[in-house]
C-alpha atoms as a PDB file:
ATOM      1  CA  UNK A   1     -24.879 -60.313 -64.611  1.00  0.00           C
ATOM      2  CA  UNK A   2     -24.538 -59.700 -61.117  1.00  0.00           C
ATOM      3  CA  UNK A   3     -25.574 -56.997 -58.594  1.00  0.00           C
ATOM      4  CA  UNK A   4     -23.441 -55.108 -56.598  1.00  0.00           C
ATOM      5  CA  UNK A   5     -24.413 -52.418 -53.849  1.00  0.00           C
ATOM      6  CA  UNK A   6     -23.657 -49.146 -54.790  1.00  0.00           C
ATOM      7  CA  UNK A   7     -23.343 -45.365 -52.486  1.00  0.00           C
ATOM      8  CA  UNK A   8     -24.469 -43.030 -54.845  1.00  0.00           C
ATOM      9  CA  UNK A   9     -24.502 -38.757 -54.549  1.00  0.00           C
ATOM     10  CA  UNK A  10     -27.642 -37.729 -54.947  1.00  0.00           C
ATOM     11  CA  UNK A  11     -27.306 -34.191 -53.583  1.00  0.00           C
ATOM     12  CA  UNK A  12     -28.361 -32.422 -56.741  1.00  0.00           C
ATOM     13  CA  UNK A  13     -31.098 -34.150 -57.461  1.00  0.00           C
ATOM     14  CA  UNK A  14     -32.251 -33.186 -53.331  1.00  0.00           C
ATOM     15  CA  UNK A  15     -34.984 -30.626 -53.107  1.00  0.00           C
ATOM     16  CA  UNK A  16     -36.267 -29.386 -49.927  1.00  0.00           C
ATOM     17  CA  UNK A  17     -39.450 -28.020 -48.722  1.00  0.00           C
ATOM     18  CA  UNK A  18     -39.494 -25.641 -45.708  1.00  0.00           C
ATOM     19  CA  UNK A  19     -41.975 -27.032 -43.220  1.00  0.00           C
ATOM     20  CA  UNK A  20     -42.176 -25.052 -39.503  1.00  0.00           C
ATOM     21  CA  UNK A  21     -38.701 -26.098 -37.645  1.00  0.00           C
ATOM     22  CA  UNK A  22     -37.800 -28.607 -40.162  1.00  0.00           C
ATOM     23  CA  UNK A  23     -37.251 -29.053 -43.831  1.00  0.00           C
ATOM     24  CA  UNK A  24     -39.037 -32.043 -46.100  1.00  0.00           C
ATOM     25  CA  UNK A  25     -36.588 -33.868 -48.071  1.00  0.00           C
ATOM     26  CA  UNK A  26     -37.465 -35.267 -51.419  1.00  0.00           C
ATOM     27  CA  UNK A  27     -36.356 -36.814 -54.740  1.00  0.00           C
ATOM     28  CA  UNK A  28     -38.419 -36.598 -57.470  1.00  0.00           C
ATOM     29  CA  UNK A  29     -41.350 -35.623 -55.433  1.00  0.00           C
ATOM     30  CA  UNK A  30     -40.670 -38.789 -53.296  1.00  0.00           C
ATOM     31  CA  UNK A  31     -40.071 -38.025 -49.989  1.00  0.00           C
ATOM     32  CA  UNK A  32     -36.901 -39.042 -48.467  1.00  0.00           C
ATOM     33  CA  UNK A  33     -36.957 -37.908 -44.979  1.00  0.00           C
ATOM     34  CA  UNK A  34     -36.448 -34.313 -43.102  1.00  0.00           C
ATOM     35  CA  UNK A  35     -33.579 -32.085 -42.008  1.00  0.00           C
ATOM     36  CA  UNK A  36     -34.122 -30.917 -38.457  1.00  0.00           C
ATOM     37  CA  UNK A  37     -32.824 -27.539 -37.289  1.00  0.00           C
ATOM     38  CA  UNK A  38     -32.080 -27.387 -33.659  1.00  0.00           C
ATOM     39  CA  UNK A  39     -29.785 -25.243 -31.820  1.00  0.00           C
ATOM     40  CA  UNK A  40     -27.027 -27.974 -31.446  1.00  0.00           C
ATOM     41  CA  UNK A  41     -27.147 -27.761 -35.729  1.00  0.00           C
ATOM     42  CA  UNK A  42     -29.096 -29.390 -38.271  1.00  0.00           C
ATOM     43  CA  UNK A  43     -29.737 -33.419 -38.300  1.00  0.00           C
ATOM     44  CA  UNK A  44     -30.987 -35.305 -40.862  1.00  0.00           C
ATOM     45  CA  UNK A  45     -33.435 -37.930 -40.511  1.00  0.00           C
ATOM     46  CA  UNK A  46     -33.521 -39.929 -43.488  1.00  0.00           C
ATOM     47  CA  UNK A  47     -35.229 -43.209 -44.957  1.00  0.00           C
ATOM     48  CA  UNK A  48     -33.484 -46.434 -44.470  1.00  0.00           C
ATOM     49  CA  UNK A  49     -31.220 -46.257 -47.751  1.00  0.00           C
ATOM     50  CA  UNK A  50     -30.065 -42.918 -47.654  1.00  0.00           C
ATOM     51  CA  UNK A  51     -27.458 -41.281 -45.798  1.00  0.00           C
ATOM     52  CA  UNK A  52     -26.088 -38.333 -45.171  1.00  0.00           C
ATOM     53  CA  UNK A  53     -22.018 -37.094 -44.770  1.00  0.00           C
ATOM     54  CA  UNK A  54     -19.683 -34.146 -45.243  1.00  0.00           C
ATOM     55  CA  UNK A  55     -22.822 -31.528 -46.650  1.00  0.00           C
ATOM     56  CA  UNK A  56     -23.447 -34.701 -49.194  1.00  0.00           C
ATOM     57  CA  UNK A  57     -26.370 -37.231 -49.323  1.00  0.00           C
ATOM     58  CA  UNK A  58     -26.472 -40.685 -50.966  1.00  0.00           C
ATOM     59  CA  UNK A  59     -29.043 -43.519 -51.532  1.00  0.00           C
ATOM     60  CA  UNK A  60     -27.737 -46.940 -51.263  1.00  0.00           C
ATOM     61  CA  UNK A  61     -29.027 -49.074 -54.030  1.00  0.00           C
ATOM     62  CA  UNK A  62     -28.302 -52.230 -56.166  1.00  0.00           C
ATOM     63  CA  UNK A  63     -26.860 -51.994 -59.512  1.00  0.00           C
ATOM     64  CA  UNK A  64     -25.763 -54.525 -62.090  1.00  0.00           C
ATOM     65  CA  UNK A  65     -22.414 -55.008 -63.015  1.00  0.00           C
ATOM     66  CA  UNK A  66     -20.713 -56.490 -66.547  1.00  0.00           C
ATOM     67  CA  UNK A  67     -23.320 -54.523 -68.389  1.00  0.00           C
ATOM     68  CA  UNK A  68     -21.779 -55.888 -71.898  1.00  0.00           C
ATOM     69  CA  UNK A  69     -22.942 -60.208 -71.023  1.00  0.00           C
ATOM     70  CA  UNK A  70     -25.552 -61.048 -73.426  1.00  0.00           C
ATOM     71  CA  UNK A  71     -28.203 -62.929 -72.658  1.00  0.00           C
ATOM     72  CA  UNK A  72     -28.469 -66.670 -73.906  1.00  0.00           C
ATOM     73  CA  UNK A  73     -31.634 -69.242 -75.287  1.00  0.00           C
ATOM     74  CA  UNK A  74     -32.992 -66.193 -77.585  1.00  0.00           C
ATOM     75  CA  UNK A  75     -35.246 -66.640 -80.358  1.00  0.00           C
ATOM     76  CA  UNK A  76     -34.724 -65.838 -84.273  1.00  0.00           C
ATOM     77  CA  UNK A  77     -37.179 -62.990 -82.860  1.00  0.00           C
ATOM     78  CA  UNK A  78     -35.175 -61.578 -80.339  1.00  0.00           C
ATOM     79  CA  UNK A  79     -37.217 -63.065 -77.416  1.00  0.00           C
ATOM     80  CA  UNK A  80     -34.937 -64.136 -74.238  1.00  0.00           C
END
């Protein structure tokens, strides 16, 4: 099993809470960082592992790859 690093869309699962000139950004109810509106547009200001590009935002994060490898030096019981 190995991990690999992984860009993921996350936009749907994005909610945002309206907050003066600025709107809270979270995912499940964990905050993420803020979308700033200014008059040159809107800029995001996210946590370190998310970004934003093209109207999209993703969260960087490690996943495992060859899913199917079984683990080894397991019990009768099923203990590993």
């Amino acid at each position: 099993m190995v991990l690999e690093r992984r860009k993921l869309d996350i936009t749907d699962r994005v909610v945002g809470k309206l907050n003066q000139n600025q709107m809270d950004l979270f995912v499940e109810e964990q905050p993420i960082g803020k979308m700033l509106f200014t008059n040159q547009g809107n800029q995001y200001d996210l946590k370190s592992g998310y970004e934003q590009e093209n109207n999209r935002i993703y969260h960087y994060t490690e996943v495992t790859t060859n899913p199917d490898q079984k683990y080894v030096d397991c019990d009768e019981n099923g203990w590993c």
